[in-house]
N, C-alpha and C. Protein backbone atom coordinates (compact mmCIF):
# COMPACT_ATOMS: atom_id res chain seq x y z
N UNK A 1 16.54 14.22 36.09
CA UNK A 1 17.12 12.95 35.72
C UNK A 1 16.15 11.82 36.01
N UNK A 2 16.54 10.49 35.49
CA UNK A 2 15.50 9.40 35.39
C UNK A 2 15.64 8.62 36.71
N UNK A 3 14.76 8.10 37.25
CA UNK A 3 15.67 6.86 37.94
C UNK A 3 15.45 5.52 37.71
N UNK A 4 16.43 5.11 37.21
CA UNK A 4 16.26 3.60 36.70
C UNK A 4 16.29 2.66 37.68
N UNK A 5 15.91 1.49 37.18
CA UNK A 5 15.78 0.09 38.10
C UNK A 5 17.14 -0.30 37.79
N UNK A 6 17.10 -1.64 39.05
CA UNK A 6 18.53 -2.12 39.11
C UNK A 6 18.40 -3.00 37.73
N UNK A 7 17.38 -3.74 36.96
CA UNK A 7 17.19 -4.86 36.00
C UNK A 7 18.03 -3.05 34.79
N UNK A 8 17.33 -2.05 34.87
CA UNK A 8 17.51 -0.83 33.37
C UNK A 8 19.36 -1.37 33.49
N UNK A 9 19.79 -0.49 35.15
CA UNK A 9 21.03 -0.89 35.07
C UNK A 9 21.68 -1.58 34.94
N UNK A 10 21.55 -2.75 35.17
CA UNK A 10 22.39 -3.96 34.53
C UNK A 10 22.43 -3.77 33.44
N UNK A 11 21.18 -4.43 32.63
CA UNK A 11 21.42 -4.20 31.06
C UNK A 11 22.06 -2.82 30.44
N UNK A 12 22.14 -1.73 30.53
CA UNK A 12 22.72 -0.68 30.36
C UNK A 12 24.11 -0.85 30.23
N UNK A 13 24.30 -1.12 31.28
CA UNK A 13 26.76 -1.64 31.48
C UNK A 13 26.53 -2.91 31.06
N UNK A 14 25.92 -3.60 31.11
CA UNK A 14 26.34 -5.21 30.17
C UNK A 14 27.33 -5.05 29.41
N UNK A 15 27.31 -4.08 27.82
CA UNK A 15 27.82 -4.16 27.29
C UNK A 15 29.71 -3.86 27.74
N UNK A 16 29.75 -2.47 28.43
CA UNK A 16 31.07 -2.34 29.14
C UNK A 16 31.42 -2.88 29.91
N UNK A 17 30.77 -3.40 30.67
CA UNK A 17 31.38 -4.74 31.56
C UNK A 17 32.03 -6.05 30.81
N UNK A 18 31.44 -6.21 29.31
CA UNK A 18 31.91 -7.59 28.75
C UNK A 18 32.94 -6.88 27.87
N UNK A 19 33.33 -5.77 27.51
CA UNK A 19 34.34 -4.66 26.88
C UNK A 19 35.63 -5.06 27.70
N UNK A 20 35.41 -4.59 29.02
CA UNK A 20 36.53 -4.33 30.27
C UNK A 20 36.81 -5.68 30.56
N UNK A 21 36.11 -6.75 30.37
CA UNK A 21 36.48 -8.14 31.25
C UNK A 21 36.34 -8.01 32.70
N UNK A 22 35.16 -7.06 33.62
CA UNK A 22 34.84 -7.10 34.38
C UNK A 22 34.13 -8.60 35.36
N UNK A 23 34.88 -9.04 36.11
CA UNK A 23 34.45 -10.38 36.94
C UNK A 23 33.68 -10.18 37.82
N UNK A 24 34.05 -8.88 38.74
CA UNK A 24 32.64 -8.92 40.09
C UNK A 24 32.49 -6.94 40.05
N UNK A 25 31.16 -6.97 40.15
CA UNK A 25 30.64 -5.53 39.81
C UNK A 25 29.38 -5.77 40.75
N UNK A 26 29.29 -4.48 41.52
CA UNK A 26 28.42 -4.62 42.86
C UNK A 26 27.56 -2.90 42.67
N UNK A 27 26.37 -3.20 43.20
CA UNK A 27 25.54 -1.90 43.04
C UNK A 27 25.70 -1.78 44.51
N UNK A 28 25.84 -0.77 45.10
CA UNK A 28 25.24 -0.32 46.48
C UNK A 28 24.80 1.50 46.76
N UNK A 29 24.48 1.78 48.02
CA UNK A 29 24.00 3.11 47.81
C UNK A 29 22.59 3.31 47.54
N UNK A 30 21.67 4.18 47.15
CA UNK A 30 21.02 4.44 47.26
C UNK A 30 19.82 3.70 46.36
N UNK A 31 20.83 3.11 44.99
CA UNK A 31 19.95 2.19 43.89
C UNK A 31 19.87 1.33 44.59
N UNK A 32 20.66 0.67 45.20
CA UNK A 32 20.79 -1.09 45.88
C UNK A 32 19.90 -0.93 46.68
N UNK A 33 19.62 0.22 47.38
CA UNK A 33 18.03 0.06 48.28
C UNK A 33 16.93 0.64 48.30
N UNK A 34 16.60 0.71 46.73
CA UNK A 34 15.43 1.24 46.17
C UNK A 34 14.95 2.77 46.70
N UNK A 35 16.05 3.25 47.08
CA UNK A 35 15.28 5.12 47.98
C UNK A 35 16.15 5.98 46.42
N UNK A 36 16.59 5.54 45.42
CA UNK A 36 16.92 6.37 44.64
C UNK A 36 15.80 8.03 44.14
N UNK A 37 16.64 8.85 43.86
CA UNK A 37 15.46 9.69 43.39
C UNK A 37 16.45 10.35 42.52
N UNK A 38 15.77 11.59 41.48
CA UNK A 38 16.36 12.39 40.66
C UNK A 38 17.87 13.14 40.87
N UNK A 39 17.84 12.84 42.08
CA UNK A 39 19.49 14.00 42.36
C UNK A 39 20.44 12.28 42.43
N UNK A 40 20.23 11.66 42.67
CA UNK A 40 21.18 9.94 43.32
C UNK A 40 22.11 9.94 42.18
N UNK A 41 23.02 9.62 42.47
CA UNK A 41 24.07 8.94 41.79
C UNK A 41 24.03 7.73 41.78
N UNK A 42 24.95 6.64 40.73
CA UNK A 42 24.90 5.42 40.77
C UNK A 42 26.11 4.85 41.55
N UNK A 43 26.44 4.39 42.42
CA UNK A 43 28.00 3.78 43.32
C UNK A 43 28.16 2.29 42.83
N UNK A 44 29.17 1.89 42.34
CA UNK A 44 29.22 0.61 41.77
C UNK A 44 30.43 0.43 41.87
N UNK A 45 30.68 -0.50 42.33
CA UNK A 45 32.37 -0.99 42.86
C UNK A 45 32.20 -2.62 42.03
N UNK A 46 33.61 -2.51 41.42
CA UNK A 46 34.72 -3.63 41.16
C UNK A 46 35.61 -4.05 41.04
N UNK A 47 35.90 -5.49 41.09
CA UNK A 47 37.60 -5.76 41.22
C UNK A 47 38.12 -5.55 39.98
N UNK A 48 39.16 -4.89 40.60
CA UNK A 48 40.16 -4.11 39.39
C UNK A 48 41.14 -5.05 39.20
N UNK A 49 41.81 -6.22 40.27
CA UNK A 49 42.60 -6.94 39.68
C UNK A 49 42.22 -8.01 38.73
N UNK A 50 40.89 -8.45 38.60
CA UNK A 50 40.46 -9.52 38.16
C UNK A 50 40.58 -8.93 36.71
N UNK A 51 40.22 -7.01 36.14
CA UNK A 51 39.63 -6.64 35.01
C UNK A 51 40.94 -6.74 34.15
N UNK A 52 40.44 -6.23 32.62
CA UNK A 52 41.47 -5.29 31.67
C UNK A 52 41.66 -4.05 32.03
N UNK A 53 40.98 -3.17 32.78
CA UNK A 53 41.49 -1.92 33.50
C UNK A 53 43.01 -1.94 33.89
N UNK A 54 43.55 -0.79 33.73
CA UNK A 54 45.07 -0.56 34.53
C UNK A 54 45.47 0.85 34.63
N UNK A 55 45.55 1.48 36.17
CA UNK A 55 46.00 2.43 35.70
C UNK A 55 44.64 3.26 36.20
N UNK A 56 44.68 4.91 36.44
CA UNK A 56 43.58 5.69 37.18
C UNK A 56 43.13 5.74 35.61
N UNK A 57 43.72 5.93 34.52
CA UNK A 57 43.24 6.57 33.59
C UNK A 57 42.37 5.25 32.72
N UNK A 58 42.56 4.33 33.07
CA UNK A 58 41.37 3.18 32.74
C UNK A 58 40.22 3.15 33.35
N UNK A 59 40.39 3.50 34.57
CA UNK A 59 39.13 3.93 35.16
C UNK A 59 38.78 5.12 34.61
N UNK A 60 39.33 5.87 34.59
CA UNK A 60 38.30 7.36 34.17
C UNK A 60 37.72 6.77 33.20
N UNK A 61 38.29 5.97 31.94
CA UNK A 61 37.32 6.02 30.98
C UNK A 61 36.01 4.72 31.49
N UNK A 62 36.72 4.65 31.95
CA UNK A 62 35.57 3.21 32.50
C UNK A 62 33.83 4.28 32.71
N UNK A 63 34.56 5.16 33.89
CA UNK A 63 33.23 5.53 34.64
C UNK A 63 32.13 6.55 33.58
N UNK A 64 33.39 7.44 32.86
CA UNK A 64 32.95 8.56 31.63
C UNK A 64 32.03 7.13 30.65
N UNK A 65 32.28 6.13 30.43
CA UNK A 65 31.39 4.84 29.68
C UNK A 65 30.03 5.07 30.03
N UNK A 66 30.12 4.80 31.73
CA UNK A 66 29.81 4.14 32.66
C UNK A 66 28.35 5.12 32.49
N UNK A 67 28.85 6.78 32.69
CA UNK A 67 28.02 7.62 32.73
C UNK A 67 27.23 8.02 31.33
N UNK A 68 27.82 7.78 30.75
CA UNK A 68 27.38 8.25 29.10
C UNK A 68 25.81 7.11 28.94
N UNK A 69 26.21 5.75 29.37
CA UNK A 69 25.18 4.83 28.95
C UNK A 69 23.67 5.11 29.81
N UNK A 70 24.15 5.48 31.25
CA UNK A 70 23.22 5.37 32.12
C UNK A 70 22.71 6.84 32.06
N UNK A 71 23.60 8.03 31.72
CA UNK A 71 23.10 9.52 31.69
C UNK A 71 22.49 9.74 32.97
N UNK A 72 23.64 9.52 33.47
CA UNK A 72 23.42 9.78 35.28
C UNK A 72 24.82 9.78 36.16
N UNK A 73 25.25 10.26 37.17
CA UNK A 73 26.28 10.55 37.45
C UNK A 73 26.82 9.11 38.08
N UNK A 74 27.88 8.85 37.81
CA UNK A 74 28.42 7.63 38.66
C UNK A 74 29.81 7.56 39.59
N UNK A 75 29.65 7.14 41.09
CA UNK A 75 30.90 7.00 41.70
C UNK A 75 31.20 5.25 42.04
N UNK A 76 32.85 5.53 41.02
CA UNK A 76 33.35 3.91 40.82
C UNK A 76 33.89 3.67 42.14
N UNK A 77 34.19 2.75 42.35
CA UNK A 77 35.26 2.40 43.15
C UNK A 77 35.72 1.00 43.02
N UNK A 78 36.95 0.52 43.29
CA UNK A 78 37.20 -0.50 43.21
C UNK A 78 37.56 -1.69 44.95
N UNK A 79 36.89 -2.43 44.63
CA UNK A 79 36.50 -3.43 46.23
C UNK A 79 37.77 -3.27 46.71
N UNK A 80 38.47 -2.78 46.43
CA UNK A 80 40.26 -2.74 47.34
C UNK A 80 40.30 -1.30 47.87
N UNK A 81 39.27 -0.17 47.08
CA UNK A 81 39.27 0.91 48.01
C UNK A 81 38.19 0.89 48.60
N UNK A 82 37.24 -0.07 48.67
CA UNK A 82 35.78 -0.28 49.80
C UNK A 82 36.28 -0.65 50.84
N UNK A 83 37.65 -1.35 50.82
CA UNK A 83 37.76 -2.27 52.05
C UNK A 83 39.20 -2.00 52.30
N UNK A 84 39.89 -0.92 51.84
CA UNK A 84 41.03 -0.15 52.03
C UNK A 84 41.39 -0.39 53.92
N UNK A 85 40.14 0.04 54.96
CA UNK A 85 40.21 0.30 56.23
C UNK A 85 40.57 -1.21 56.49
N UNK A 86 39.70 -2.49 55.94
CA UNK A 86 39.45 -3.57 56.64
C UNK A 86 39.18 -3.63 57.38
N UNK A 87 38.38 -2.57 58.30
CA UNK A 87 37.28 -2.67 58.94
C UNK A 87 35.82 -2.62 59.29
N UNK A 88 35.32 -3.14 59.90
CA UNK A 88 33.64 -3.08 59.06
C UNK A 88 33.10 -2.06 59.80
N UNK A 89 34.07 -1.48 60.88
CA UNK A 89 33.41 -0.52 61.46
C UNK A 89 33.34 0.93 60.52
N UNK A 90 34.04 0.69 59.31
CA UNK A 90 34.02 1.79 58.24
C UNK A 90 32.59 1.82 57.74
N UNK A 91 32.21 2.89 58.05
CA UNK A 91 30.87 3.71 57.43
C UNK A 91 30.64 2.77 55.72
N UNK A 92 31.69 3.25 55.00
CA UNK A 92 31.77 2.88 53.63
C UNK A 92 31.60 1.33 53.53
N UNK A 93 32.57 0.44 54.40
CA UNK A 93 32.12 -1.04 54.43
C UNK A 93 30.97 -1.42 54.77
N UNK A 94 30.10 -0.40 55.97
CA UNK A 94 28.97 -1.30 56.50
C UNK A 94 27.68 -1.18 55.51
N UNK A 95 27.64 0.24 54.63
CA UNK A 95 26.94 0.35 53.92
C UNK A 95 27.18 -0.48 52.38
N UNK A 96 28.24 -0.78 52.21
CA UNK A 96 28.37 -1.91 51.11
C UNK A 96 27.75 -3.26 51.37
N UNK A 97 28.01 -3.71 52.90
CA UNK A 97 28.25 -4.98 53.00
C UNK A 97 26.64 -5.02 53.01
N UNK A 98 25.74 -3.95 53.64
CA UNK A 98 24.04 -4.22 53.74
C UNK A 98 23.77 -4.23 52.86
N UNK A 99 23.72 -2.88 51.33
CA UNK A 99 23.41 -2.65 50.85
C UNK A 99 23.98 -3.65 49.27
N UNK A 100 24.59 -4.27 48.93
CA UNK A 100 25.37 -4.03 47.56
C UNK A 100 24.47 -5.13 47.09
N UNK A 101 24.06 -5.24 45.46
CA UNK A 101 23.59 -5.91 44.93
C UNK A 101 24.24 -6.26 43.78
N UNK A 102 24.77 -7.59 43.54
CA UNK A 102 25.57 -8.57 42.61
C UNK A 102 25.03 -8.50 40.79
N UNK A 103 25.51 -7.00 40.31
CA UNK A 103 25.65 -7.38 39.21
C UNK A 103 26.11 -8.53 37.80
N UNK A 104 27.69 -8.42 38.93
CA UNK A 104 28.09 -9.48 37.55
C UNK A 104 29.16 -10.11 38.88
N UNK A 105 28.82 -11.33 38.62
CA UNK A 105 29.90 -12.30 39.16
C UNK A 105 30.38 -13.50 38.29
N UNK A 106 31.50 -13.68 38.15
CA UNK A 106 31.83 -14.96 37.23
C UNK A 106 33.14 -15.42 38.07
C-alpha cells in the first residue's frame, strides 16, 4: 500500500466531506505524526452531530467512501466516542489530543 501525505489526504475526502456536510474532521494516529508506513491505517474522527450522517449505517457508508478514495484501510470515529471516557487519562484521548491534525473545521 501507498502512504500518502496529510495535503494527498485532505484533498482525497474533500469531496465526501462536502457530500456528508462534515463541520470538524481530525487526522490523528500514525498519519498525524508522520511515522505512517505500508501496513497504517488512516484514524479520522468527526462530529457526527454537526453532519448529514445518522444512524451506524451512515457511517458505514461514510468510511466504505472513505476507504474506496484513499485505497487504504480507515478507522472512523466520531469525537463523542474519542471522548466517550472524558478523561484525558484515556490512552485514546491523549493520543488524539497530541496527535490530531485539523482537516476541516467550519
Amino acid at each position: 500500500m501507498t502512504v500518502l501525505t496529510v495535503g494527498e489526504i485532505k484533498e482525497k475526502i474533500k469531496p465526501i466531506i462536502e457530500k456528508y456536510g462534515l463541520k470538524e474532521v481530525y487526522l490523528f494516529g500514525s498519519y498525524a505524526r508522520g511515522e505512517a508506513d505500508e501496513n497504517s491505517d488512516v484514524d479520522l474522527a468527526f462530529d457526527y452531530e454537526s453532519s448529514m450522517i445518522r444512524g451506524i449505517l451512515g457511517q458505514i457508508k461514510l468510511k466504505t467512501e472513505l476507504e474506496s478514495v484513499l485505497s487504504l484501510p480507515v478507522d472512523l470515529l466520531t469525537l463523542d466516542r474519542v471522548y466517550e471516557n472524558g478523561r484525558l487519562e484515556n490512552r485514546l484521548v491523549k493520543s488524539f489530543e497530541r496527535d490530531r491534525v485539523e482537516l476541516v473545521a467550519r
